[in-house]
Protein backbone atom coordinates (compact mmCIF):
# COMPACT_ATOMS: atom_id res chain seq x y z
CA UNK A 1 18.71 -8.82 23.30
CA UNK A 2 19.07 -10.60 26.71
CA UNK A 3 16.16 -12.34 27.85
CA UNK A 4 15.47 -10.65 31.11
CA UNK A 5 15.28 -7.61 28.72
CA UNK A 6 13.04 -9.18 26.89
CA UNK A 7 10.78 -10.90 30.18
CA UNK A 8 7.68 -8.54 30.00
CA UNK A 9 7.37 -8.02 26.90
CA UNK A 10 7.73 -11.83 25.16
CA UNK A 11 4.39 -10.07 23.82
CA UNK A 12 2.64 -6.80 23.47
CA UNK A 13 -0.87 -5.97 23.68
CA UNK A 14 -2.17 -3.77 21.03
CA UNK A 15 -4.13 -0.56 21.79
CA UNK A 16 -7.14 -1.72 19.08
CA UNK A 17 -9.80 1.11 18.88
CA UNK A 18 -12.30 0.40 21.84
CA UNK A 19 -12.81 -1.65 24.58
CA UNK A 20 -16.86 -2.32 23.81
CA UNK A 21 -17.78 -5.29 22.59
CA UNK A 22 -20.88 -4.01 20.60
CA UNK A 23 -18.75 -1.10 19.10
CA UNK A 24 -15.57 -3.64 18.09
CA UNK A 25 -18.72 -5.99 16.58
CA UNK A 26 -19.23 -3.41 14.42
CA UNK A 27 -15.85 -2.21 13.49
CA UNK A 28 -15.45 -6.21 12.59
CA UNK A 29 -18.16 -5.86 10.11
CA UNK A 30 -16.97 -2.30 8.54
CA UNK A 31 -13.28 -3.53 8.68
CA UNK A 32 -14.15 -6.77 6.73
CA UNK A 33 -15.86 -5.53 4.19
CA UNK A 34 -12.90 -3.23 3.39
CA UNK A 35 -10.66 -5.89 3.18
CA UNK A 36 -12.96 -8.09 1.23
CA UNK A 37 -13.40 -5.04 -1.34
CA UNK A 38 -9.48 -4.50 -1.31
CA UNK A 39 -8.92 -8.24 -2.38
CA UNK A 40 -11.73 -8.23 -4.87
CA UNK A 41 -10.45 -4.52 -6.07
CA UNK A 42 -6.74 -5.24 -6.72
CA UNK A 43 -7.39 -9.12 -7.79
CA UNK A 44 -9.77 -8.08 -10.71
CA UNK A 45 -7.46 -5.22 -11.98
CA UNK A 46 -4.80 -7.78 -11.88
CA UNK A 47 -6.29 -10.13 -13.36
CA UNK A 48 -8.11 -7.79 -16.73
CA UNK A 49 -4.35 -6.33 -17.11
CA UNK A 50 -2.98 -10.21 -17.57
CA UNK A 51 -6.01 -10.98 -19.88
CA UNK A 52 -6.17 -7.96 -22.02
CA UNK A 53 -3.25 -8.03 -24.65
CA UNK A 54 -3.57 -4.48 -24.93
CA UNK A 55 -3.04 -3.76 -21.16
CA UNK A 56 -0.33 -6.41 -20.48
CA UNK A 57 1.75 -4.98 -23.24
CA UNK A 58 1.48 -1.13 -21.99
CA UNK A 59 3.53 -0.01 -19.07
CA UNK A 60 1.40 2.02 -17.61
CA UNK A 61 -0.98 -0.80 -17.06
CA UNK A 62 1.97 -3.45 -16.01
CA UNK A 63 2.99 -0.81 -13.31
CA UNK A 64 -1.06 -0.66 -12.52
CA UNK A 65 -0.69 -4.45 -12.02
CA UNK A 66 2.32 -4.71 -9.88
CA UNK A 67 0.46 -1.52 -7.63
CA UNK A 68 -2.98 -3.89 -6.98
CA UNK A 69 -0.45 -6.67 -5.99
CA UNK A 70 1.35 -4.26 -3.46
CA UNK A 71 -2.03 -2.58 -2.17
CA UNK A 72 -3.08 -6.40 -1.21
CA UNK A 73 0.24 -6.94 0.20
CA UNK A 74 -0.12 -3.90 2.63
CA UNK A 75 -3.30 -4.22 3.15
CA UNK A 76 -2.57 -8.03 4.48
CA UNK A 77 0.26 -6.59 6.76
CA UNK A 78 -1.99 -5.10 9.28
CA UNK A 79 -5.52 -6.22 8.12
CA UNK A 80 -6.12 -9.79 9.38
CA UNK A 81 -4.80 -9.18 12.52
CA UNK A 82 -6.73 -6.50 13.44
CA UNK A 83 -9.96 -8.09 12.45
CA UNK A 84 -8.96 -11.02 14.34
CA UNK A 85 -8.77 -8.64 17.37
CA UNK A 86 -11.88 -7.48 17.42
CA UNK A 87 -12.90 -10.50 18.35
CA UNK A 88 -10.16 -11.07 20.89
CA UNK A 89 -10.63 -9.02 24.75
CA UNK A 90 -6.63 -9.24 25.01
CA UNK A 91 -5.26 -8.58 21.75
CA UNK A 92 -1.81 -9.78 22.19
CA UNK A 93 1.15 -10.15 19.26
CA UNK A 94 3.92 -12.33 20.30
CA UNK A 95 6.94 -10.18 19.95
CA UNK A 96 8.32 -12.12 17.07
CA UNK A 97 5.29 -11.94 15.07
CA UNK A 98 5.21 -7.83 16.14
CA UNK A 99 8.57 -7.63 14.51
CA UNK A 100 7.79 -9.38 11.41
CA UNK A 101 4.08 -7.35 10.92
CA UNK A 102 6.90 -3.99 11.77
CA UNK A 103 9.10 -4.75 8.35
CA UNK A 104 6.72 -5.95 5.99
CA UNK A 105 4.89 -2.95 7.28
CA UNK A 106 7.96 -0.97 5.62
CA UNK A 107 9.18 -3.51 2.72
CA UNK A 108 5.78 -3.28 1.27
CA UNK A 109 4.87 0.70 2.02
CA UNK A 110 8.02 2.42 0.38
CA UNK A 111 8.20 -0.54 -2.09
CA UNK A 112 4.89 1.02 -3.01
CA UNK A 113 6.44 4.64 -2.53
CA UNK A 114 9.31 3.76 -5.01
CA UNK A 115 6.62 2.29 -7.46
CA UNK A 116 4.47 5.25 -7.57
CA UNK A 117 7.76 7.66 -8.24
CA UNK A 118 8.23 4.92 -10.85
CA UNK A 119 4.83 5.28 -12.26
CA UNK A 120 4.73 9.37 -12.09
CA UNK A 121 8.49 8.81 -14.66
CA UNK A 122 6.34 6.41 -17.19
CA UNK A 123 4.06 9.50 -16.92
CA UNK A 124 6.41 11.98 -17.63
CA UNK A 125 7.56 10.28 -20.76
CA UNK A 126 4.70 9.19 -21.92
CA UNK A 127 2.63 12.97 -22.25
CA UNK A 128 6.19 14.66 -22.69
CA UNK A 129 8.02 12.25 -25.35
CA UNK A 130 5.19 10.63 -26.58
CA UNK A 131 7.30 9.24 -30.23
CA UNK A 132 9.97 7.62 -27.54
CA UNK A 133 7.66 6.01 -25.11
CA UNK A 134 7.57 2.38 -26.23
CA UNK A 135 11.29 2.47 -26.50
CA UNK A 136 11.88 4.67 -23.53
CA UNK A 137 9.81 2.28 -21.34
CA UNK A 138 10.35 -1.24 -22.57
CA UNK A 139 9.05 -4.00 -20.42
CA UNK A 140 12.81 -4.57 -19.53
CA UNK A 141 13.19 -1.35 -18.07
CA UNK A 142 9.66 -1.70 -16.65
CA UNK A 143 10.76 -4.76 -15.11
CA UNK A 144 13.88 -2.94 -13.54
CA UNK A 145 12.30 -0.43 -12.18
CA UNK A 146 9.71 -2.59 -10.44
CA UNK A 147 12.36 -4.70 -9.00
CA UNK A 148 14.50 -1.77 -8.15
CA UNK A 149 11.30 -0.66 -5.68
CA UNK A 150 11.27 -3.85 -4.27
CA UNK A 151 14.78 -3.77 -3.48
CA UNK A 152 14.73 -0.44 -2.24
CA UNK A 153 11.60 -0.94 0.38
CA UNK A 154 13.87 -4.23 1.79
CA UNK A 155 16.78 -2.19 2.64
CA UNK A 156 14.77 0.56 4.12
CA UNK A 157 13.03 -1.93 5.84
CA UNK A 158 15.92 -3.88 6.96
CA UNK A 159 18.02 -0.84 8.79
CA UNK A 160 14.13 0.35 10.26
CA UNK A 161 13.80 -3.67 11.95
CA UNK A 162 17.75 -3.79 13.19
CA UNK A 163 17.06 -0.31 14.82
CA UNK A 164 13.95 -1.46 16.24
CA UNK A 165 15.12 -5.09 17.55
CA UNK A 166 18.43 -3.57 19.08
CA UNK A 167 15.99 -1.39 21.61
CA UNK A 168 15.28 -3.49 24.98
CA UNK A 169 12.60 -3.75 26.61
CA UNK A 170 11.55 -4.28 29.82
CA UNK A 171 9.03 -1.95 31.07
CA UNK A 172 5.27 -1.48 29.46
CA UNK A 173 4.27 -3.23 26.75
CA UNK A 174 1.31 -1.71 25.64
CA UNK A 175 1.14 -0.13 21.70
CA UNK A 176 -0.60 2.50 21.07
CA UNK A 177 -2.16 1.30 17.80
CA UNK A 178 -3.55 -1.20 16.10
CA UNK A 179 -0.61 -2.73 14.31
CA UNK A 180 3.37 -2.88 15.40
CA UNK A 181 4.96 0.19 13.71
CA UNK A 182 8.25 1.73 14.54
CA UNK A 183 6.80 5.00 16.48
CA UNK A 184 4.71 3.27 19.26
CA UNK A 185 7.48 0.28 19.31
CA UNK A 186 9.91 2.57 20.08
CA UNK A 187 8.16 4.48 23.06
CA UNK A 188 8.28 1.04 25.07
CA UNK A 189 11.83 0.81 25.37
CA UNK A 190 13.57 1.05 28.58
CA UNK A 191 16.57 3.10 27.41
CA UNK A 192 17.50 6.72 25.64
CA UNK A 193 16.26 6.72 22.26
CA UNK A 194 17.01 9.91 21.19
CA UNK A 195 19.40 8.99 18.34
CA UNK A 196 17.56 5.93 17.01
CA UNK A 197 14.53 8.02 16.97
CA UNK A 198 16.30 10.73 14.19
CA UNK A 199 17.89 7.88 12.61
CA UNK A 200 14.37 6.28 11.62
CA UNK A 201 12.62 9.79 11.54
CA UNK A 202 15.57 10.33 8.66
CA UNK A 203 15.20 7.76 7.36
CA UNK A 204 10.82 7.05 6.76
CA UNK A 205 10.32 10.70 6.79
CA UNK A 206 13.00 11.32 3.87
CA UNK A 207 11.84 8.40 1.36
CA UNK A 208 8.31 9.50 2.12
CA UNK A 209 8.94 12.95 1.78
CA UNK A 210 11.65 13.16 -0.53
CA UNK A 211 9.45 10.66 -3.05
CA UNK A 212 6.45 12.95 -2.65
CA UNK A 213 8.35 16.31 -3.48
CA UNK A 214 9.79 14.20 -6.66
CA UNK A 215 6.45 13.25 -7.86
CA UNK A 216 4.81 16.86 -7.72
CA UNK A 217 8.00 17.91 -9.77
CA UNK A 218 7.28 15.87 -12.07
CA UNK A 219 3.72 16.45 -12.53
CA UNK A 220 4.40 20.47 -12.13
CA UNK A 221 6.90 19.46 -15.40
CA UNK A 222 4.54 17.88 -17.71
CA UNK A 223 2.23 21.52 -17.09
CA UNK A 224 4.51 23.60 -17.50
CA UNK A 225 5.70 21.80 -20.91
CA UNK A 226 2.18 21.37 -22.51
CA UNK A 227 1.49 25.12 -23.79
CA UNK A 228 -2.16 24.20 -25.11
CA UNK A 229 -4.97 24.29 -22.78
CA UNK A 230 -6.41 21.08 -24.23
CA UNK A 231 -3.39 19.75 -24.10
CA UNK A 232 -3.15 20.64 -20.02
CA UNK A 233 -6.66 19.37 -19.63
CA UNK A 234 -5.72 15.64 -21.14
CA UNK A 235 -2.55 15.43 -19.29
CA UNK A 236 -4.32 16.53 -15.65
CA UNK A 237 -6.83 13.92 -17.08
CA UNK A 238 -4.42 10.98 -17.64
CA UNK A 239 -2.71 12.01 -14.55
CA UNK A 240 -5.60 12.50 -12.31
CA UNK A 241 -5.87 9.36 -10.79
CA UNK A 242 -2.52 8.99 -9.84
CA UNK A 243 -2.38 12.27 -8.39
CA UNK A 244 -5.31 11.12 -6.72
CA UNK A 245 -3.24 7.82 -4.96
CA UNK A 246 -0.57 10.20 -4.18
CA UNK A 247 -2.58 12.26 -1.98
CA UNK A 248 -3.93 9.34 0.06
CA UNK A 249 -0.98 7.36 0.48
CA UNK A 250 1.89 10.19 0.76
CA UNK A 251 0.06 12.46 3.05
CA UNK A 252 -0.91 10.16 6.03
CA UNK A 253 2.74 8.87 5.89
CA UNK A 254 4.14 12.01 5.90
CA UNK A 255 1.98 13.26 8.63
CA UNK A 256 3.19 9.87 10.53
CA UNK A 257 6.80 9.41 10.08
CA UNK A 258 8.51 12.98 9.14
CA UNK A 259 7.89 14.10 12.82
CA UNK A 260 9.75 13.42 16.38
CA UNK A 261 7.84 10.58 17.50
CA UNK A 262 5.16 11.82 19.39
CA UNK A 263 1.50 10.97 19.71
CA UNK A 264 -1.46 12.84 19.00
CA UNK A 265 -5.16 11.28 19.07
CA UNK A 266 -5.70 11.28 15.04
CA UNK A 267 -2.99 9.09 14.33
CA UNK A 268 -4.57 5.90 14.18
CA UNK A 269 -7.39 7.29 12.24
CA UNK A 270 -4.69 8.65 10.03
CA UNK A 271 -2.93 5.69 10.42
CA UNK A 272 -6.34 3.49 8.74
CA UNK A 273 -6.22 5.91 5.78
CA UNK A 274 -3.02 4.50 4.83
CA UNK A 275 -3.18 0.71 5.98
CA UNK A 276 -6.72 -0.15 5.10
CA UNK A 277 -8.82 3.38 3.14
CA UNK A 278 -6.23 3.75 0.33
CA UNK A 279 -5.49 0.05 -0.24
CA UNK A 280 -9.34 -0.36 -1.31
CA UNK A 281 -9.99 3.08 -3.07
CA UNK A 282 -7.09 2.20 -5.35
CA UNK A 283 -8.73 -0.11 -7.67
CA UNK A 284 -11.58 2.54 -8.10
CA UNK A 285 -9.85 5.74 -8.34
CA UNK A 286 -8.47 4.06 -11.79
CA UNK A 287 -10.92 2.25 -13.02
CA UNK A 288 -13.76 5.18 -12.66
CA UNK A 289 -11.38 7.43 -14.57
CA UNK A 290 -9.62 4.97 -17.10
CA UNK A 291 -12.04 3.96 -20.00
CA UNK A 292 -9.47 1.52 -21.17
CA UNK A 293 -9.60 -0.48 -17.87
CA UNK A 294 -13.52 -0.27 -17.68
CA UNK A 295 -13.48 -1.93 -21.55
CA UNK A 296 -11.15 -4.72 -20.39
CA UNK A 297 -13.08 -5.09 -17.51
CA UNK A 298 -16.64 -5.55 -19.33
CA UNK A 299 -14.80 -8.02 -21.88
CA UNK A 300 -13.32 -9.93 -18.77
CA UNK A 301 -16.66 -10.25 -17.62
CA UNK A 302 -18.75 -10.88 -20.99
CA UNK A 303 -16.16 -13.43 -21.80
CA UNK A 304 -16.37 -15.10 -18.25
CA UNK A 305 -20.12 -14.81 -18.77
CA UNK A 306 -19.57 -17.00 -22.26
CA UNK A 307 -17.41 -19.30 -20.56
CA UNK A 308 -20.06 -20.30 -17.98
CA UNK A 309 -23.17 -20.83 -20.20
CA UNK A 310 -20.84 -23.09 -22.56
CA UNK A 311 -19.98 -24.86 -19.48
CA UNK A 312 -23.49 -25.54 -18.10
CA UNK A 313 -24.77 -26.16 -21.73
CA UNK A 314 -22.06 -28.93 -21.67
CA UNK A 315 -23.46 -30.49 -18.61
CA UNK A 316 -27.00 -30.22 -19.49
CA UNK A 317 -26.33 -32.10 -22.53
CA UNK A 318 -24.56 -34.75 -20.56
CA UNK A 319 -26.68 -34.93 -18.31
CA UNK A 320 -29.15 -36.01 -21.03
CA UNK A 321 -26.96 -38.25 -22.60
């Protein structure tokens, strides 16, 4: 990109959500404690699925594990910044750093995509060939898999940023959101888009969509193969709380990116559901519906709990000595 292409807009100023200063104070403080329940959220699942023997060795619960880790991923994209904007009247992003929040932005959100597909096929197998599971999903496959999404959110990610850092621009430089994402980017750029716009429109709107429409197969599969009504009511109960992450993180992107790129006023409320909402519900959509997690949790903690009165006991005594 030559640099007098490039003159205005060595940074952009993001939109943010108001211009107030007592209104932003208190997005700071709503924002912030929906990040700090995110981290908390995702890091304590993690951590009870590496600490519970049972949970490490089940796939359903290492694919659980690798999901908290991408939820605080995603939610760290976009996050930070914006809380460090509230606080900030100008709210610039140099372009580089713009660029880099745009492809993590996409590495980590269809990595996540890919992983839930992943985690609707461990689903599948597990309610529909129940005998096979354990061999069907090893932990080498499971590891495959997970590093198959990863791979597959970097090259989506990779053609969205070479699409996005070919445009120049020269004119406005003012997003129209909170975060650098490929629709506002691409509205600042001072030549036809037309093509690059059904390029990327193809190309977020058909993961998202296409991943979506894969997952409801599957879960319209496993009803239609359990005959029993007790045996529909378990499976809807096992599969609940994915369905549940689905909703809120397939929907929003859909609504977003399988559409020409044009604005309407809910889409950075829409656009919050997916970056910041979803990220912290995770954690509690599964563990209010998943007894096994909620055991391993309260074991986590009454073995934490043991671990700190043997440690003071230790002190007091020498201490004494």
């Amino acid at each position: 990109m030559d640099k007098n292409q490039t003159g205005v807009t060595k940074a952009f100023v993001l939109a943010g959500f108001s211009e107030t200063p007592a209104i932003e104070a208190g997005l700071f403080a709503l924002f912030l404690i929906f990040y700090v329940s995110t981290w908390l959220g995702n890091v304590l699942i993690m951590a009870t699925v590496a600490s519970d023997n049972h949970l490490n060795s089940s796939p359903m619960y290492f694919l659980l594990g690798n999901l908290s880790f991408l939820d605080l991923c995603y939610s760290t994209v976009t996050t930070p910044k914006l809380l460090a904007d509230f606080l900030d009247d100008q709210k610039l992003i140099p372009y580089d750093q713009c660029i880099t929040q745009l492809f993590f932005l996409h590495f980590v959100g269809a990595a996540e995509m890919f992983l839930l597909t992943v985690m609707a096929y461990d689903r599948y197998v597990a309610i529909c060939r129940p005998l096979h599971y354990t061999t069907v999903m090893s932990r080498g496959l499971c590891c495959v898999l997970v590093t198959a999404s990863w791979m597959g959110g970097f090259v989506h990610s990779i053609v969205q940023t070479i699409l996005t850092i070919r445009l120049p621009f020269c004119g406005p430089n003012r997003v129209d959101n909170f975060f650098c994402d490929v629709p506002p980017i691409i509205k600042l750029a001072c030549e036809d888009t037309f093509v690059i716009e059904l390029l990327m429109v193809s190309n977020s709107g058909l993961i998202s969509t296409s991943s979506f429409v894969v997952l409801l197969s599957s879960y319209t599969t496993i009803l239609v193969k359990i005959r029993s009504k007790e045996g529909r009511r378990k499976a809807l109960s096992t599969c609940g709380s994915h369905l549940m992450v689905v909703t809120l993180f397939f929907g929003p992107c859909i609504f977003i990116y399988a559409r020409p790129f044009s604005t309407f006023s809910v889409d950075k409320m829409v656009s919050v559901l997916y970056n910041v909402i979803t990220p912290m519900l995770n954690p509690l959509i599964y563990t209010l519906r998943n007894k096994e997690v909620k055991s391993a949790m309260q074991k986590l903690w009454g073995r934490s709990r043991r671990t700190r009165t043997n440690f003071l006991k230790a002190e007091n005594l020498r201490l004494k000595h």
